[in-house]
PDB file of N, CA and C in Angstrom:
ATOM      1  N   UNK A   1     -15.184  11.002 -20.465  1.00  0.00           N
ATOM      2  CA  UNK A   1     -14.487   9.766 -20.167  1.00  0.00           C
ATOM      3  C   UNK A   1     -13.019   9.822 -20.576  1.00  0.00           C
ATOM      4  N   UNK A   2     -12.750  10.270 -22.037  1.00  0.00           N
ATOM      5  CA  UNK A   2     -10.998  10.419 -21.917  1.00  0.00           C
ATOM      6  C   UNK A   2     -10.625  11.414 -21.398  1.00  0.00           C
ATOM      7  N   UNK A   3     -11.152  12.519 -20.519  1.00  0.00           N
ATOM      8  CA  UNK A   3     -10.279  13.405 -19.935  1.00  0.00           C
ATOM      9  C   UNK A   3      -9.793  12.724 -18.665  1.00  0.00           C
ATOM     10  N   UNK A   4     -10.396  11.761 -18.079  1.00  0.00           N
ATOM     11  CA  UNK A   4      -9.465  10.509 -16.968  1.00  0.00           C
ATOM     12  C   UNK A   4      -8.733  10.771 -17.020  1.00  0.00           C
ATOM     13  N   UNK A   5      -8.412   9.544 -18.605  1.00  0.00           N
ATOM     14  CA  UNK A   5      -6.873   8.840 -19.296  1.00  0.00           C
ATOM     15  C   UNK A   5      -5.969  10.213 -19.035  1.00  0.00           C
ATOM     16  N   UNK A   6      -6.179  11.030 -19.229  1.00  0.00           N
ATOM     17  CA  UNK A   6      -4.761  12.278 -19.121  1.00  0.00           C
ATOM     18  C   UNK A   6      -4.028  12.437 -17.660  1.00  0.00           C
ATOM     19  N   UNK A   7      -5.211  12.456 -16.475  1.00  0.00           N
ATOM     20  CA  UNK A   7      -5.010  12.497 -15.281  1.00  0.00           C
ATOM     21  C   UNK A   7      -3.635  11.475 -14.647  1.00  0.00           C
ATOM     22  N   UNK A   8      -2.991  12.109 -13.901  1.00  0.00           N
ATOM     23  CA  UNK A   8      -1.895  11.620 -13.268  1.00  0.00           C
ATOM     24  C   UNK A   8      -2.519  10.911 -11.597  1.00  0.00           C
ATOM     25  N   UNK A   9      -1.925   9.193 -11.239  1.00  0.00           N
ATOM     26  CA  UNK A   9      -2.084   9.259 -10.253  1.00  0.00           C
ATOM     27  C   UNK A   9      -2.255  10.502  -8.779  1.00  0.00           C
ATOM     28  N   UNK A  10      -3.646  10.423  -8.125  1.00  0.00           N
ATOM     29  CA  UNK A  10      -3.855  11.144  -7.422  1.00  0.00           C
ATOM     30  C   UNK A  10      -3.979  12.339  -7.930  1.00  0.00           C
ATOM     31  N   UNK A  11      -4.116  12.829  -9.391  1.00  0.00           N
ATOM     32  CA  UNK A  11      -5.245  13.918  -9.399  1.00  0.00           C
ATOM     33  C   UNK A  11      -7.056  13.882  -9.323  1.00  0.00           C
ATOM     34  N   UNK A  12      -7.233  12.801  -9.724  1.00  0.00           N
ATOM     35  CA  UNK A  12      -8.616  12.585  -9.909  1.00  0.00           C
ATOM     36  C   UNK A  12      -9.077  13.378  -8.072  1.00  0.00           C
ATOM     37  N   UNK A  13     -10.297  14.082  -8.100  1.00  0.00           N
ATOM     38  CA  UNK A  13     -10.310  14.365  -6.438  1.00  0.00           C
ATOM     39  C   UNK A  13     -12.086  14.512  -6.954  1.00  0.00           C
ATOM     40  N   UNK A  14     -12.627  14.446  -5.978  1.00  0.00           N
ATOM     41  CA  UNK A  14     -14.127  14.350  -6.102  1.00  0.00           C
ATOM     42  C   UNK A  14     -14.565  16.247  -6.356  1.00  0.00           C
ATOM     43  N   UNK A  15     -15.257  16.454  -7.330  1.00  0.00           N
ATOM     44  CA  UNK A  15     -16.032  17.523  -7.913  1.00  0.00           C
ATOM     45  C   UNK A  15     -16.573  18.262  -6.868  1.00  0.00           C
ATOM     46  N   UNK A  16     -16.918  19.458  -6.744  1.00  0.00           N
ATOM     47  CA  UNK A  16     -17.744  20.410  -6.008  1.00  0.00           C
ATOM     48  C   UNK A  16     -17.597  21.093  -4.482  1.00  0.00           C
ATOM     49  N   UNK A  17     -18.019  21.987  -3.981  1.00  0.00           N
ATOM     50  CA  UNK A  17     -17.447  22.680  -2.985  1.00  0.00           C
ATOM     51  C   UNK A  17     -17.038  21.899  -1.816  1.00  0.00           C
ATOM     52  N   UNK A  18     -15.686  22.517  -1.245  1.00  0.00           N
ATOM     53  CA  UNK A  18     -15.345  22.216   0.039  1.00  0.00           C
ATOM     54  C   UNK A  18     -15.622  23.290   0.873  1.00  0.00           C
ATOM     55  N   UNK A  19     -15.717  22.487   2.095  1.00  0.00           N
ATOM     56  CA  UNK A  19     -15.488  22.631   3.415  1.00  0.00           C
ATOM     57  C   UNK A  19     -15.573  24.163   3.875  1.00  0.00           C
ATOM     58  N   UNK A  20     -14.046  24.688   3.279  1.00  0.00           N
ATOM     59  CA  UNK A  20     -13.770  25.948   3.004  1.00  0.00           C
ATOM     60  C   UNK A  20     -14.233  26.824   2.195  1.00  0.00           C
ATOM     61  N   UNK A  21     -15.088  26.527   1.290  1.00  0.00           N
ATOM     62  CA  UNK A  21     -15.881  27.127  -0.119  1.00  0.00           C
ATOM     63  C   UNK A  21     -17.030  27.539   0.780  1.00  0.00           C
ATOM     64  N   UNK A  22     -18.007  26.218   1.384  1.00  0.00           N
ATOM     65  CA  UNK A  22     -19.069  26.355   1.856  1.00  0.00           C
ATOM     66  C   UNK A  22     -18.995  28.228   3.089  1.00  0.00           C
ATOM     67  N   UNK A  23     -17.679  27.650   4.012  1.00  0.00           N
ATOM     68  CA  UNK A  23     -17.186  27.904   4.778  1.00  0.00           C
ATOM     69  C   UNK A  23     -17.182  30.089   4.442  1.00  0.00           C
ATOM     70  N   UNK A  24     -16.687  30.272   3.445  1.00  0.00           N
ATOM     71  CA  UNK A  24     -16.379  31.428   2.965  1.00  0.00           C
ATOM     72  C   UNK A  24     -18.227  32.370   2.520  1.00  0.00           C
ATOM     73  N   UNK A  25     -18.979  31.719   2.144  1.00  0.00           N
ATOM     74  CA  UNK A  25     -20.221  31.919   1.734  1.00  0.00           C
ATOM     75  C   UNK A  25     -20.791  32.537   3.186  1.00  0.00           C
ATOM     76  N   UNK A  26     -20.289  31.925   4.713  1.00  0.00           N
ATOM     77  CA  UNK A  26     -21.170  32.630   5.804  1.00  0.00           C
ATOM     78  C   UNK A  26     -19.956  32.710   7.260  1.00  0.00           C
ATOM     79  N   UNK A  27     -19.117  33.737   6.303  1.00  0.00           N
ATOM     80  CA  UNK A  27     -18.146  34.186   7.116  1.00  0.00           C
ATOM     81  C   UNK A  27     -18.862  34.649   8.908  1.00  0.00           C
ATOM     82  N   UNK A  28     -19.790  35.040   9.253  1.00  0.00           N
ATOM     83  CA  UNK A  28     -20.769  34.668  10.295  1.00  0.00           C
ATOM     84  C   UNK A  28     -20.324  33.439  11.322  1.00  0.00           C
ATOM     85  N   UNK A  29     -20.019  32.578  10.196  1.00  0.00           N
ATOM     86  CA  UNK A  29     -20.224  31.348  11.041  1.00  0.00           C
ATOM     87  C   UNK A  29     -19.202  30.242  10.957  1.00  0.00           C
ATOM     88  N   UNK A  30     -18.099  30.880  11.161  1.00  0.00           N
ATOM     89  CA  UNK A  30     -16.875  29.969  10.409  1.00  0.00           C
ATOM     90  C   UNK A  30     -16.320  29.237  11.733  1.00  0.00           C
ATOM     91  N   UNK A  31     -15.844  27.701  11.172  1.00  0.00           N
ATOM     92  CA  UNK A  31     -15.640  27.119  12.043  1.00  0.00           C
ATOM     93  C   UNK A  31     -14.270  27.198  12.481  1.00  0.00           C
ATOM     94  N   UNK A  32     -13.640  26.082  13.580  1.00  0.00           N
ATOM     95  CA  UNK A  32     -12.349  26.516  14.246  1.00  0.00           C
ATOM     96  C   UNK A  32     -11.436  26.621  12.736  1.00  0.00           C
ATOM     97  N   UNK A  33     -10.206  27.328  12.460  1.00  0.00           N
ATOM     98  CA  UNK A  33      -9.164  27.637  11.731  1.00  0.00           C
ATOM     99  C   UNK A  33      -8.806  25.913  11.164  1.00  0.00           C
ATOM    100  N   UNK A  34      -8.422  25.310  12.016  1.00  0.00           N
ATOM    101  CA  UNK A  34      -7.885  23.596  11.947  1.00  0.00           C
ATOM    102  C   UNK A  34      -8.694  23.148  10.545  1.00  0.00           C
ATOM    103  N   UNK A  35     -10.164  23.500  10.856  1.00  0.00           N
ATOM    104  CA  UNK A  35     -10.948  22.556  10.323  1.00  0.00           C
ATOM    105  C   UNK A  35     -11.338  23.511   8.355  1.00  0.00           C
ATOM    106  N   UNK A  36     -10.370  24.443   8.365  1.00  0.00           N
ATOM    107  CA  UNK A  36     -10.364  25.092   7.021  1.00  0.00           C
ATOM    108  C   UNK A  36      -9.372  24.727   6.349  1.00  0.00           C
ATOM    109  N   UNK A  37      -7.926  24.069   6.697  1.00  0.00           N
ATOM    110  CA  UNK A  37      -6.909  23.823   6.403  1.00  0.00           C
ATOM    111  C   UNK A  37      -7.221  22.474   5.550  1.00  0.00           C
ATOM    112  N   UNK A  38      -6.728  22.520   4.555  1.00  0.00           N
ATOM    113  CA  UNK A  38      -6.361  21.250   3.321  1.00  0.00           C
ATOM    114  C   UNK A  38      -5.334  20.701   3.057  1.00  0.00           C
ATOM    115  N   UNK A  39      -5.238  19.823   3.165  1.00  0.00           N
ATOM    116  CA  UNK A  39      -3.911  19.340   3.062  1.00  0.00           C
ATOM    117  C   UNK A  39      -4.091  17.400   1.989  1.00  0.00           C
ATOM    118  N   UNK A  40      -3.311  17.478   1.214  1.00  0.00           N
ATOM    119  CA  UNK A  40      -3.601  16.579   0.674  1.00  0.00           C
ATOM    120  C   UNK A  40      -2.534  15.661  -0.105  1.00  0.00           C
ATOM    121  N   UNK A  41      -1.864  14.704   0.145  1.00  0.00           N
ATOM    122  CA  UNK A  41      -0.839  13.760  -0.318  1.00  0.00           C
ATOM    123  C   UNK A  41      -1.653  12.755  -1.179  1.00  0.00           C
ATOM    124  N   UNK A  42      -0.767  12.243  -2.120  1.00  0.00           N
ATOM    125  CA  UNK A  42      -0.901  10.954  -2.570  1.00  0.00           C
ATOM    126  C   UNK A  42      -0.373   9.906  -1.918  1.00  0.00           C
ATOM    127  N   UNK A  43      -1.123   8.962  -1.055  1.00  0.00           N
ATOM    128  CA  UNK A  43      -0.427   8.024  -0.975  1.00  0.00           C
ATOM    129  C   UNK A  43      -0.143   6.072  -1.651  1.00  0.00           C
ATOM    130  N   UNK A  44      -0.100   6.593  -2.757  1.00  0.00           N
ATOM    131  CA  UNK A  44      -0.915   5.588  -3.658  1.00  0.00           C
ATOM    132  C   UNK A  44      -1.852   4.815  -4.183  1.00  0.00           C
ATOM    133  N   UNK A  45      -2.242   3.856  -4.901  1.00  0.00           N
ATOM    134  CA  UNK A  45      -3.492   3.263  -5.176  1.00  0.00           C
ATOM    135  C   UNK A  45      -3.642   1.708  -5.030  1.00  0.00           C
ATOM    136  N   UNK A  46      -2.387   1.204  -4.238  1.00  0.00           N
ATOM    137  CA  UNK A  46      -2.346  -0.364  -4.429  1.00  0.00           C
ATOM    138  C   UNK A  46      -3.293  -1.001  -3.454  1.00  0.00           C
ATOM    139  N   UNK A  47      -3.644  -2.396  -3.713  1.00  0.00           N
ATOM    140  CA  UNK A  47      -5.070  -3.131  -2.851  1.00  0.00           C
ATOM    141  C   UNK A  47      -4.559  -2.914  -1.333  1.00  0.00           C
ATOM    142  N   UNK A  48      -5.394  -2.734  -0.448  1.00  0.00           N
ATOM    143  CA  UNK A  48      -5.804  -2.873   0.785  1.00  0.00           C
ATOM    144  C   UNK A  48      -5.837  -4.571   1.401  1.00  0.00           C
ATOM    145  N   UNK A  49      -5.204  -5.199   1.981  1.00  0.00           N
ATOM    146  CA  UNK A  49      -5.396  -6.671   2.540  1.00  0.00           C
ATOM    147  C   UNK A  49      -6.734  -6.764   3.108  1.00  0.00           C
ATOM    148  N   UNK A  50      -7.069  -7.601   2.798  1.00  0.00           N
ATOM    149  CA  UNK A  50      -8.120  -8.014   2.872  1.00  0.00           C
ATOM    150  C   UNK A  50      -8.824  -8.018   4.576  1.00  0.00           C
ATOM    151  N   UNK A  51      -7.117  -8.548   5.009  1.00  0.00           N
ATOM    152  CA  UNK A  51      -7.761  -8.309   6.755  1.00  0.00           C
ATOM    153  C   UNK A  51      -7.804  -7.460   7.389  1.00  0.00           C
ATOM    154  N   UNK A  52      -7.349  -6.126   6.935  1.00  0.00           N
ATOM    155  CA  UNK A  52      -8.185  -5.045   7.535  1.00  0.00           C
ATOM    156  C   UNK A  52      -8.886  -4.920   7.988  1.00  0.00           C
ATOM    157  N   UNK A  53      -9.941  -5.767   7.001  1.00  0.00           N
ATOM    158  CA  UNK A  53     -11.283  -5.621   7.219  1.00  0.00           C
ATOM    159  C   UNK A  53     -12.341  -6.784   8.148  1.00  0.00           C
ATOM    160  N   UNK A  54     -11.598  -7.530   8.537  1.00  0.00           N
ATOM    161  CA  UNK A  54     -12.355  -8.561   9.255  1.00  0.00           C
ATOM    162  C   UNK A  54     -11.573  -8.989  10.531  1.00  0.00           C
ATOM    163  N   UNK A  55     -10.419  -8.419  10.804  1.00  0.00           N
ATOM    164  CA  UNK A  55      -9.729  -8.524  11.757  1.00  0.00           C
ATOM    165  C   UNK A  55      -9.915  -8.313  12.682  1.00  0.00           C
ATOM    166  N   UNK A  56     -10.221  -8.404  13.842  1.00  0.00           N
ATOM    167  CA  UNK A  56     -10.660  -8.095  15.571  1.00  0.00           C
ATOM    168  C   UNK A  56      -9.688  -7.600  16.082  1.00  0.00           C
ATOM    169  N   UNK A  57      -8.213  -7.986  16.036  1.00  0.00           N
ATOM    170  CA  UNK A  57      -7.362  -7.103  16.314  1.00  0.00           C
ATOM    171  C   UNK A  57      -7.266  -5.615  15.555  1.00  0.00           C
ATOM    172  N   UNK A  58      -7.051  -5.958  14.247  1.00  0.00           N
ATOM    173  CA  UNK A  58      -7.043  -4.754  13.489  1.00  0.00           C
ATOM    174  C   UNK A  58      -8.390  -3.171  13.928  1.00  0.00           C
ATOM    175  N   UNK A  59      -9.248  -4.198  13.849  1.00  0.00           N
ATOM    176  CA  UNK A  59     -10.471  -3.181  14.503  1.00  0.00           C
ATOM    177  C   UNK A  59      -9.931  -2.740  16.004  1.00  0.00           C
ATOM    178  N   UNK A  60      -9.543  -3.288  16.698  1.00  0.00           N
ATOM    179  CA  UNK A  60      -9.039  -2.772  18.414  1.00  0.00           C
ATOM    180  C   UNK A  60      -8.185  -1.676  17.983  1.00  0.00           C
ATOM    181  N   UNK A  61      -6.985  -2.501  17.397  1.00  0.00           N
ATOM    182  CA  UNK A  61      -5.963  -1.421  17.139  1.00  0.00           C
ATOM    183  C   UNK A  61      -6.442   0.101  16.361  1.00  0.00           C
ATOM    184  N   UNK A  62      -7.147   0.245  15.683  1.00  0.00           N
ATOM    185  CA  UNK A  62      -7.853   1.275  14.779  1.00  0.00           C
ATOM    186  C   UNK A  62      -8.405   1.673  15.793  1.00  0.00           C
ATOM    187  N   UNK A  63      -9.397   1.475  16.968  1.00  0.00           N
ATOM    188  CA  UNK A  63     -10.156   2.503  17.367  1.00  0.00           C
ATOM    189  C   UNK A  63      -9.140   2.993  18.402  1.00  0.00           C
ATOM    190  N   UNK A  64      -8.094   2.183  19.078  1.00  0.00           N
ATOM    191  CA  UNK A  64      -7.495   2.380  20.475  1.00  0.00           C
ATOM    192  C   UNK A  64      -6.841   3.844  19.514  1.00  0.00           C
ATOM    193  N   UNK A  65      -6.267   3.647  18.191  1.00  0.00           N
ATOM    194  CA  UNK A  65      -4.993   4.643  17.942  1.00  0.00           C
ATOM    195  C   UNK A  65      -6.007   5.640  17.230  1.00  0.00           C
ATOM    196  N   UNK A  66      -6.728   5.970  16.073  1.00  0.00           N
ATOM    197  CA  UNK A  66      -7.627   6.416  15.295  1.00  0.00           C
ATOM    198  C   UNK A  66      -8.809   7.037  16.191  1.00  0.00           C
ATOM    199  N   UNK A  67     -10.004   6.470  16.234  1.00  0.00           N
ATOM    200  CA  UNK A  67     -11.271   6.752  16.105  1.00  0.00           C
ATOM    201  C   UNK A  67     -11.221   7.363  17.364  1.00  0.00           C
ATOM    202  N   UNK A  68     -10.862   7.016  18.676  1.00  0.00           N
ATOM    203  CA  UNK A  68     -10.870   8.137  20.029  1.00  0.00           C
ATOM    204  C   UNK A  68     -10.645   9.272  20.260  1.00  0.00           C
ATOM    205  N   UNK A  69      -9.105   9.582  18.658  1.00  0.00           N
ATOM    206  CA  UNK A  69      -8.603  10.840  18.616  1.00  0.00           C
ATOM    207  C   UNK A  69      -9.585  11.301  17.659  1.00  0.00           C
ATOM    208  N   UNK A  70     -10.322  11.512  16.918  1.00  0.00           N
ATOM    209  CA  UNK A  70     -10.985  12.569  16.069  1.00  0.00           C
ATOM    210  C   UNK A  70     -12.243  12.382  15.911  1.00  0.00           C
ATOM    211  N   UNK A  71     -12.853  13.523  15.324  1.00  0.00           N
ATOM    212  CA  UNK A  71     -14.315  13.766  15.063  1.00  0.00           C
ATOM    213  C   UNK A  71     -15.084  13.088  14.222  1.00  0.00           C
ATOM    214  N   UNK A  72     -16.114  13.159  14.882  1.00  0.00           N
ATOM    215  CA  UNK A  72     -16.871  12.192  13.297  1.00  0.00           C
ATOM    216  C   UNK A  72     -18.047  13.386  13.168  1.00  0.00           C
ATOM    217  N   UNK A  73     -17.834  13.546  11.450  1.00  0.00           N
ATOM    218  CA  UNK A  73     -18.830  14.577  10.792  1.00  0.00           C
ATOM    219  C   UNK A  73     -20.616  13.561  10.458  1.00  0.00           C
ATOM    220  N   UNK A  74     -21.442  13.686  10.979  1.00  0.00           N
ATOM    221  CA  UNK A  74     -22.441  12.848  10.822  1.00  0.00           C
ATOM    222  C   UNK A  74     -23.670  13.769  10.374  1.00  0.00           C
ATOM    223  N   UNK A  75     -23.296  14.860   9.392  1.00  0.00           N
ATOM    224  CA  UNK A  75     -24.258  15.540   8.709  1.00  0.00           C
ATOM    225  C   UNK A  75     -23.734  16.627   7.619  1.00  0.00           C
ATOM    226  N   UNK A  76     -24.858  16.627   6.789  1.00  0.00           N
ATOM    227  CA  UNK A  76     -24.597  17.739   5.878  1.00  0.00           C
ATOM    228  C   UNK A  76     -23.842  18.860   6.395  1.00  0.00           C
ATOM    229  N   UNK A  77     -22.894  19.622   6.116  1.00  0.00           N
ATOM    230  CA  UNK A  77     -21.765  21.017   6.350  1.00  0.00           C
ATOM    231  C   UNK A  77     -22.760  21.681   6.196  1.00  0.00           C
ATOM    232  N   UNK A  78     -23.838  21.919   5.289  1.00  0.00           N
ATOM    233  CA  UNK A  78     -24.855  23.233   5.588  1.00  0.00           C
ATOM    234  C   UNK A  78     -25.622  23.227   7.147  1.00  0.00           C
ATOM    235  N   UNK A  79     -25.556  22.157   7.882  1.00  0.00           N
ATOM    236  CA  UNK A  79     -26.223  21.849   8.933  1.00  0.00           C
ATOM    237  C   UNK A  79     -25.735  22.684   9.957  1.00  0.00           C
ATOM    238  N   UNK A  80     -24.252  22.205   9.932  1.00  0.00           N
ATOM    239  CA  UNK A  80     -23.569  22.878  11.146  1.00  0.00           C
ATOM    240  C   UNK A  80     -23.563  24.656  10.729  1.00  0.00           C
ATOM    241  N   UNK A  81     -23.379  24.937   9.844  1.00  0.00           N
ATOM    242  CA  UNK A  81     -23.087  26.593   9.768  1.00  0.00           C
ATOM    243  C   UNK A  81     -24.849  27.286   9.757  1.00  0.00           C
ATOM    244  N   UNK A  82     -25.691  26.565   9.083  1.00  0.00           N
ATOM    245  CA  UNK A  82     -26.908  27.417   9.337  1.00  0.00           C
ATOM    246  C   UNK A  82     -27.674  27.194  10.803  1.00  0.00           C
ATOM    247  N   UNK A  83     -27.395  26.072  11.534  1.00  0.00           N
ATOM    248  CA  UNK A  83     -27.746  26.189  12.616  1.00  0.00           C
ATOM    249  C   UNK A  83     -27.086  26.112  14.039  1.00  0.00           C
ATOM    250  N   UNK A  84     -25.612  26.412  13.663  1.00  0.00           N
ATOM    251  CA  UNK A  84     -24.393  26.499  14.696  1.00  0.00           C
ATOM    252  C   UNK A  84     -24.874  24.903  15.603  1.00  0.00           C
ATOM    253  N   UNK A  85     -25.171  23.703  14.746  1.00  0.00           N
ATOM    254  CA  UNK A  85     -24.872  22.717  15.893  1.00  0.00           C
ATOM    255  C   UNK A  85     -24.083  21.748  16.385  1.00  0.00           C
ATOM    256  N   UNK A  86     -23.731  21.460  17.712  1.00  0.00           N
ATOM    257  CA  UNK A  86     -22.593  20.967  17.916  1.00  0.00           C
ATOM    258  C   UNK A  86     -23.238  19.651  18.506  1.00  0.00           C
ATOM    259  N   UNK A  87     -23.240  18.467  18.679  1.00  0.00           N
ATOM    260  CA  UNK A  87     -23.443  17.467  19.261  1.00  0.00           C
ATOM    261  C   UNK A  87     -22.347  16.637  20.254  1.00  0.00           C
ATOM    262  N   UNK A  88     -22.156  16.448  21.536  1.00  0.00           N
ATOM    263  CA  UNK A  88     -21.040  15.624  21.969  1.00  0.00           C
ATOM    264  C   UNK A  88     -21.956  14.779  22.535  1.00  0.00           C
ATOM    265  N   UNK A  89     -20.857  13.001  21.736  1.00  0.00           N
ATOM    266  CA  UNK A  89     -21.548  11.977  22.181  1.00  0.00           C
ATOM    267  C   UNK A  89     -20.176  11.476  23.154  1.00  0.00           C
ATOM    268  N   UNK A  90     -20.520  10.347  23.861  1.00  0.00           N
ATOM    269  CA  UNK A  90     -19.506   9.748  24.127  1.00  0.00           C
ATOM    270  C   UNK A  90     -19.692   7.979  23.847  1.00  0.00           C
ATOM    271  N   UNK A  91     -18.847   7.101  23.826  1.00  0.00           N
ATOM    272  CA  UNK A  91     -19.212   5.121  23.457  1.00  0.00           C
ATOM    273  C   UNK A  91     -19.272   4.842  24.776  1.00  0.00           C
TER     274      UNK A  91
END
Protein backbone atom coordinates (compact mmCIF):
# COMPACT_ATOMS: atom_id res chain seq x y z
CA UNK A 1 0.00 0.00 0.00
CA UNK A 2 2.77 2.78 0.52
CA UNK A 3 4.61 1.86 -2.50
CA UNK A 4 1.40 3.88 -4.35
CA UNK A 5 2.18 7.05 -2.28
CA UNK A 6 5.75 7.19 -4.15
CA UNK A 7 4.19 6.72 -7.65
CA UNK A 8 3.98 9.78 -9.90
CA UNK A 9 0.74 10.66 -11.75
CA UNK A 10 0.28 8.09 -14.55
CA UNK A 11 2.72 5.59 -13.41
CA UNK A 12 0.43 3.33 -11.68
CA UNK A 13 -0.36 0.85 -15.04
CA UNK A 14 -2.16 -2.47 -14.43
CA UNK A 15 0.31 -5.62 -13.45
CA UNK A 16 1.06 -8.60 -15.79
CA UNK A 17 1.71 -9.57 -19.39
CA UNK A 18 0.97 -7.63 -22.47
CA UNK A 19 -0.20 -8.09 -25.64
CA UNK A 20 3.36 -8.21 -26.84
CA UNK A 21 4.71 -10.51 -23.93
CA UNK A 22 1.89 -12.97 -24.68
CA UNK A 23 2.69 -12.21 -28.32
CA UNK A 24 6.61 -13.17 -28.12
CA UNK A 25 5.87 -16.71 -26.26
CA UNK A 26 4.30 -18.04 -29.97
CA UNK A 27 6.29 -16.22 -32.43
CA UNK A 28 4.19 -18.86 -34.85
CA UNK A 29 1.46 -16.78 -34.48
CA UNK A 30 2.08 -13.17 -34.22
CA UNK A 31 -0.35 -10.75 -34.99
CA UNK A 32 -0.34 -7.68 -37.55
CA UNK A 33 2.99 -5.36 -36.44
CA UNK A 34 0.23 -2.27 -35.51
CA UNK A 35 -1.23 -4.36 -32.94
CA UNK A 36 2.45 -4.98 -30.99
CA UNK A 37 3.19 -1.32 -30.81
CA UNK A 38 2.68 0.54 -27.24
CA UNK A 39 2.33 3.62 -26.92
CA UNK A 40 1.28 5.33 -23.86
CA UNK A 41 0.65 9.16 -22.63
CA UNK A 42 -0.66 10.57 -19.58
CA UNK A 43 -3.46 12.36 -20.11
CA UNK A 44 -4.47 13.24 -16.70
CA UNK A 45 -6.79 12.20 -13.89
CA UNK A 46 -9.50 14.95 -13.56
CA UNK A 47 -13.55 13.88 -13.36
CA UNK A 48 -15.20 12.98 -16.57
CA UNK A 49 -18.80 15.13 -16.91
CA UNK A 50 -21.18 13.41 -16.09
CA UNK A 51 -22.91 13.72 -19.59
CA UNK A 52 -20.82 11.72 -21.34
CA UNK A 53 -22.49 9.32 -20.11
CA UNK A 54 -26.15 9.75 -20.66
CA UNK A 55 -26.05 11.93 -23.57
CA UNK A 56 -27.73 10.76 -26.95
CA UNK A 57 -25.83 13.12 -28.76
CA UNK A 58 -22.63 12.34 -27.10
CA UNK A 59 -23.28 8.55 -27.76
CA UNK A 60 -24.00 9.45 -31.78
CA UNK A 61 -21.06 11.51 -31.84
CA UNK A 62 -18.72 8.63 -30.20
CA UNK A 63 -19.84 5.92 -32.43
CA UNK A 64 -20.11 8.18 -35.83
CA UNK A 65 -16.15 9.34 -34.94
CA UNK A 66 -14.75 6.28 -32.54
CA UNK A 67 -16.40 2.91 -32.52
CA UNK A 68 -16.79 2.43 -36.66
CA UNK A 69 -13.06 3.13 -36.87
CA UNK A 70 -11.63 0.30 -34.61
CA UNK A 71 -11.69 -3.15 -33.33
CA UNK A 72 -13.30 -4.53 -30.56
CA UNK A 73 -11.18 -7.31 -28.67
CA UNK A 74 -14.13 -9.61 -27.23
CA UNK A 75 -11.87 -12.43 -25.83
CA UNK A 76 -9.07 -13.70 -23.96
CA UNK A 77 -5.43 -12.87 -26.22
CA UNK A 78 -4.68 -16.61 -25.58
CA UNK A 79 -7.79 -17.25 -27.79
CA UNK A 80 -6.77 -15.53 -30.79
CA UNK A 81 -3.02 -16.89 -30.97
CA UNK A 82 -3.83 -20.60 -29.96
CA UNK A 83 -6.56 -20.85 -32.29
CA UNK A 84 -5.75 -18.16 -35.08
CA UNK A 85 -9.47 -16.76 -34.71
CA UNK A 86 -10.74 -14.00 -36.47
CA UNK A 87 -14.46 -13.07 -36.25
CA UNK A 88 -16.04 -10.17 -38.63
CA UNK A 89 -19.25 -8.83 -37.41
CA UNK A 90 -20.97 -6.03 -38.87
CA UNK A 91 -24.25 -3.47 -36.70
Amino acid sequence: MGNEEALQPGEARQEGPSLRDEASCRPQHLPPPPLLEESYEFLGDHDLPYESYISPEFASSEYDKLWSKVWQWACHVLIIFLNQVTITYTT
